[in-house]
C-alpha atoms as a PDB file:
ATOM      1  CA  UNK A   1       0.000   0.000   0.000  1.00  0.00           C
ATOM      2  CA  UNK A   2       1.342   3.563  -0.940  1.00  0.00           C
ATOM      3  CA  UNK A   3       0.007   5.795   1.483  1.00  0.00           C
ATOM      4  CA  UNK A   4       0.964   9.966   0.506  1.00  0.00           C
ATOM      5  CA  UNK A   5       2.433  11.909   3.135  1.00  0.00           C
ATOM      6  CA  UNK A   6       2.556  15.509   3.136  1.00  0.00           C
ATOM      7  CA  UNK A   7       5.824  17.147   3.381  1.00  0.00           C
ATOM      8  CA  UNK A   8       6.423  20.262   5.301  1.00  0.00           C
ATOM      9  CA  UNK A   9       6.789  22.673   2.022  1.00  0.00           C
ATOM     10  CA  UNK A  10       3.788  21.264   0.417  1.00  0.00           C
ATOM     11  CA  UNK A  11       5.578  18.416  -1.602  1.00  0.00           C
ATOM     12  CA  UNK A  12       4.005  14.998  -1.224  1.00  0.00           C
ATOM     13  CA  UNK A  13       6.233  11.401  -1.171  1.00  0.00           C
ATOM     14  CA  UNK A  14       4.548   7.990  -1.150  1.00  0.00           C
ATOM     15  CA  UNK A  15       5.618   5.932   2.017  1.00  0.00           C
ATOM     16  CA  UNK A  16       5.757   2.841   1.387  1.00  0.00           C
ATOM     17  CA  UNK A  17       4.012  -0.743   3.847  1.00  0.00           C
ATOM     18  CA  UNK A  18       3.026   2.078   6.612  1.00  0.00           C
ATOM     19  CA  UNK A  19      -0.068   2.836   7.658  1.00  0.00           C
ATOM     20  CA  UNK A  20      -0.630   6.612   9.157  1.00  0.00           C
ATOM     21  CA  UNK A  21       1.047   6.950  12.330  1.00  0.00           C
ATOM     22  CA  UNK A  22      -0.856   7.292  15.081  1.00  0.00           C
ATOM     23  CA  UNK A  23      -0.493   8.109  19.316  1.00  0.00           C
ATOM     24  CA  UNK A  24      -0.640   4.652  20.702  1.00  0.00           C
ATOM     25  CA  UNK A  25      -1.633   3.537  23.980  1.00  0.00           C
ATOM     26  CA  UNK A  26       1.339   2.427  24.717  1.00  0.00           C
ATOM     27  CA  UNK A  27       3.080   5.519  23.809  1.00  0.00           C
ATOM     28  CA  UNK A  28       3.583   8.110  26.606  1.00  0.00           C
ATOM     29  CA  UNK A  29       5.617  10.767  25.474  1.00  0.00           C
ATOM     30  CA  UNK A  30       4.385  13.868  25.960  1.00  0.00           C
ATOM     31  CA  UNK A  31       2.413  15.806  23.328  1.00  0.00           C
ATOM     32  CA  UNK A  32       3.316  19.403  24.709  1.00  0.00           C
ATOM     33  CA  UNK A  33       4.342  21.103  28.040  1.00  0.00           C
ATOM     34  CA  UNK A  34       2.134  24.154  28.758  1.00  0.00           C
ATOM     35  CA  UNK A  35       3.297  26.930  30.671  1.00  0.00           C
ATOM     36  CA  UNK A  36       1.313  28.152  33.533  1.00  0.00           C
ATOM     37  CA  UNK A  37       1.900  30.481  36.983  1.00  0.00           C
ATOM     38  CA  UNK A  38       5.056  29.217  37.511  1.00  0.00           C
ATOM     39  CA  UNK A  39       4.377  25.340  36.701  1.00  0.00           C
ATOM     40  CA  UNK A  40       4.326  23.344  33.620  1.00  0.00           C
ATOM     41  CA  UNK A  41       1.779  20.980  32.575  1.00  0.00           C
ATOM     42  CA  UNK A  42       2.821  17.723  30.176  1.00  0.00           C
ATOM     43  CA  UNK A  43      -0.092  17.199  27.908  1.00  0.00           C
ATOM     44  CA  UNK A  44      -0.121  13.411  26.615  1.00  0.00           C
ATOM     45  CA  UNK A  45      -2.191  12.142  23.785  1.00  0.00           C
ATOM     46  CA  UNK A  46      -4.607   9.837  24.806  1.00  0.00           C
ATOM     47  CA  UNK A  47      -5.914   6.999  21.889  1.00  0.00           C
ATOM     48  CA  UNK A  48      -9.742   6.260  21.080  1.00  0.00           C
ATOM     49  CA  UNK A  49     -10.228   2.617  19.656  1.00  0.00           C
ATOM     50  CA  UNK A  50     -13.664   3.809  18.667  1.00  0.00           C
ATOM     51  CA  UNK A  51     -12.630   7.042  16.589  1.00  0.00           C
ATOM     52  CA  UNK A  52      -9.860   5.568  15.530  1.00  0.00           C
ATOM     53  CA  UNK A  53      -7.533   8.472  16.467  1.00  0.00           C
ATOM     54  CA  UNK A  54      -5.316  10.352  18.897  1.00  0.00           C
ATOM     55  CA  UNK A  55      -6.897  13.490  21.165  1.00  0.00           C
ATOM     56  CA  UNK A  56      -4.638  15.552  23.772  1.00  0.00           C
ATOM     57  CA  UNK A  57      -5.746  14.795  27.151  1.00  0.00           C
ATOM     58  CA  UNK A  58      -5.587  17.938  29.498  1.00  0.00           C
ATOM     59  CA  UNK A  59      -5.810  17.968  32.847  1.00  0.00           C
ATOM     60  CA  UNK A  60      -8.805  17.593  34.987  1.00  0.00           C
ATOM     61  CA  UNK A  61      -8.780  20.770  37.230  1.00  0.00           C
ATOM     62  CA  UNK A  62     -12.441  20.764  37.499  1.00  0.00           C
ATOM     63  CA  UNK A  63     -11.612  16.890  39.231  1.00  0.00           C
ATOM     64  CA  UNK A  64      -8.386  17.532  40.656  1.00  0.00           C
ATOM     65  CA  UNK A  65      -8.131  21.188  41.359  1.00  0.00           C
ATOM     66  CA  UNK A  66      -4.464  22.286  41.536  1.00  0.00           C
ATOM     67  CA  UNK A  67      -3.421  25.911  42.892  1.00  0.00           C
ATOM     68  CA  UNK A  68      -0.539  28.831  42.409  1.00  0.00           C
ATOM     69  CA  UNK A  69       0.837  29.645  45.518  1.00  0.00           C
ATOM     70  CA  UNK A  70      -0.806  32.461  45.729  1.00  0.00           C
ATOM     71  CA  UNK A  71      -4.260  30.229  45.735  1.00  0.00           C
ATOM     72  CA  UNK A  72      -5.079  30.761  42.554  1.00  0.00           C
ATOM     73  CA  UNK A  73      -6.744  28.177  40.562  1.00  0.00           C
ATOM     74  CA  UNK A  74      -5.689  26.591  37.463  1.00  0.00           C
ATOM     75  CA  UNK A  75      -7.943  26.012  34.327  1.00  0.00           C
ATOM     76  CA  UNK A  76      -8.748  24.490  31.049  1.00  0.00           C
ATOM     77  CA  UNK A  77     -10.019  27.068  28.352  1.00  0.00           C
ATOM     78  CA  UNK A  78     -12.790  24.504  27.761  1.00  0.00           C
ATOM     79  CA  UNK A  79     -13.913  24.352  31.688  1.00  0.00           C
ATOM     80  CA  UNK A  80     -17.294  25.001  31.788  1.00  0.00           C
ATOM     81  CA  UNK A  81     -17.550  28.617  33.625  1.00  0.00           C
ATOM     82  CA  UNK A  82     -18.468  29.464  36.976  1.00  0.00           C
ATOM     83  CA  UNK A  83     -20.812  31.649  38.735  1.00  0.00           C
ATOM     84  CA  UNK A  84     -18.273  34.120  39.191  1.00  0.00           C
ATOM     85  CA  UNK A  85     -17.574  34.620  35.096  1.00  0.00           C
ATOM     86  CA  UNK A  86     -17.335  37.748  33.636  1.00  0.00           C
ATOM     87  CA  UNK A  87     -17.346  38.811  29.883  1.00  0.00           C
ATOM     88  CA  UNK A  88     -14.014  39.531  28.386  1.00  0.00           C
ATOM     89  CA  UNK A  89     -14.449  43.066  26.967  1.00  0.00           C
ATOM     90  CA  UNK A  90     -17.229  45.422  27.307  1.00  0.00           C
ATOM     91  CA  UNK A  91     -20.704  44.953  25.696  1.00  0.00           C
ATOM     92  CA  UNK A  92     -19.670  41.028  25.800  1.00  0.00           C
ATOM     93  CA  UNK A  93     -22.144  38.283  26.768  1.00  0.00           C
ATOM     94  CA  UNK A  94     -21.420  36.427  29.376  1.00  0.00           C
ATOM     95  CA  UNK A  95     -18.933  32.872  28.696  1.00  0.00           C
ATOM     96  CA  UNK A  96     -19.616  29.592  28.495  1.00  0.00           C
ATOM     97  CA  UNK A  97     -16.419  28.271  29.198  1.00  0.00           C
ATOM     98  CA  UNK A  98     -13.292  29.525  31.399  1.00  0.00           C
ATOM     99  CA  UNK A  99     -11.677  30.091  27.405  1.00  0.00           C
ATOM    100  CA  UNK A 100     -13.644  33.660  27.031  1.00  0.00           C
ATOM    101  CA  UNK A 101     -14.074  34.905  30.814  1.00  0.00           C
ATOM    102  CA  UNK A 102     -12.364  37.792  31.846  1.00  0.00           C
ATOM    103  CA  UNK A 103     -10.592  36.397  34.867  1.00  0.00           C
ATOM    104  CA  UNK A 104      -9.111  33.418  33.015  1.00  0.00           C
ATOM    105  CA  UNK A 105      -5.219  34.678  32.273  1.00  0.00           C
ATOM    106  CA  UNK A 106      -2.879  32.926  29.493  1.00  0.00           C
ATOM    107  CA  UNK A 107       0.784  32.801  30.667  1.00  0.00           C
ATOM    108  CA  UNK A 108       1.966  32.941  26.966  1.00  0.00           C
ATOM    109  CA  UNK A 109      -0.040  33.084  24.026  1.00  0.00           C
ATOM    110  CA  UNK A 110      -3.644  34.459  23.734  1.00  0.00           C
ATOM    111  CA  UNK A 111      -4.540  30.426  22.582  1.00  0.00           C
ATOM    112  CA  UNK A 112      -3.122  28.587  25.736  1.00  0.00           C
ATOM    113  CA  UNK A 113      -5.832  25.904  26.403  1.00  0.00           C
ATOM    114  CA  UNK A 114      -4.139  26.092  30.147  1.00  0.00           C
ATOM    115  CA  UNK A 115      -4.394  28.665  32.893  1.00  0.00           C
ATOM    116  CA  UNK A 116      -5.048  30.523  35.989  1.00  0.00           C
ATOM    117  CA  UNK A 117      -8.501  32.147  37.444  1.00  0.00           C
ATOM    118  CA  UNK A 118      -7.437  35.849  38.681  1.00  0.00           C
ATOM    119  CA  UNK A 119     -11.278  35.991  40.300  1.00  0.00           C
ATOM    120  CA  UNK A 120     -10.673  36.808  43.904  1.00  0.00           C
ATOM    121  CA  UNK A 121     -14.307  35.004  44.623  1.00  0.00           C
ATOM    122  CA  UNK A 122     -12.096  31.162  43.662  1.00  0.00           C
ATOM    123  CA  UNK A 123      -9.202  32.217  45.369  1.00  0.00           C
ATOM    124  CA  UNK A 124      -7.494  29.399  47.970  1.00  0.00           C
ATOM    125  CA  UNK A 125      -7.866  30.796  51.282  1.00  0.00           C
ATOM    126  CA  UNK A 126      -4.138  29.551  53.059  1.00  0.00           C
ATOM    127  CA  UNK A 127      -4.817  26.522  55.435  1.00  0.00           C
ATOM    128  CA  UNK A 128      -3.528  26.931  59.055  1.00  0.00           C
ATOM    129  CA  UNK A 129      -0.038  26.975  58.818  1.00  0.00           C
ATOM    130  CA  UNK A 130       0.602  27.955  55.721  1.00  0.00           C
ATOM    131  CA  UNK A 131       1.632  31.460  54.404  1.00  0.00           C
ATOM    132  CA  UNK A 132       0.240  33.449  51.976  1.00  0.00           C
ATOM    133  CA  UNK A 133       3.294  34.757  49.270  1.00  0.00           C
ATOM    134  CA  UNK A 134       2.392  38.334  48.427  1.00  0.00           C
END
């Protein structure tokens, strides 16, 4: 079977006896590290039998809510938004997801699918012992 793979300048080459290459399950490299307050987050790709195909998996914060130390949650830009959302610019509806809220901040590009609530109302109050960092 000659299957045609696109080459990075727009030139295609047949590849010969391979199929297209897919994330298997047994394959756990990381997909790509995203960079958020002060922590980075390996995103793996994750396999569906069903589909046929390889997804990135991001992490459940919704599940497993992680924190800056400043108490500041983390987020997914598809997190379904809370009832502390606001819109992103004026004249704005109100989000669905954490992606177009105004609190939600992007550590490096304006498309990072990972990072942190600013809203004061889901701020980490510090457990006895603990400091708060100003």
């Amino acid at each position: 079977m000659i299957v045609m793979k696109s080459y990075h300048r727009g030139f295609l080459y047949p590849r010969t006896g391979k199929e297209r290459e897919r994330m298997r399950p047994e394959q756990k490299g990381p997909y790509k590290v995203y960079r958020a307050g002060g922590r980075e987050f390996p995103v793996y790709l994750e396999y569906d039998e069903q589909l046929d195909e390889s997804y990135p998996a991001y992490p459940d914060f919704e599940e497993r809510p992680e924190y800056t130390g400043e108490g500041r949650p983390f987020a997914t830009a598809g997190q379904e938004s809370c009832p502390h959302c606001k819109p992103d610019g004026p004249g704005k509806p109100l989000p669905s997801d954490c992606g177009g809220c105004g609190w939600f901040y992007r550590e490096e590009t304006p498309y990072d699918p990972i990072g942190v609530c600013m809203c004061d109302g889901r701020r980490r109050k510090p457990e006895s012992g603990e400091k708060q960092r100003k």
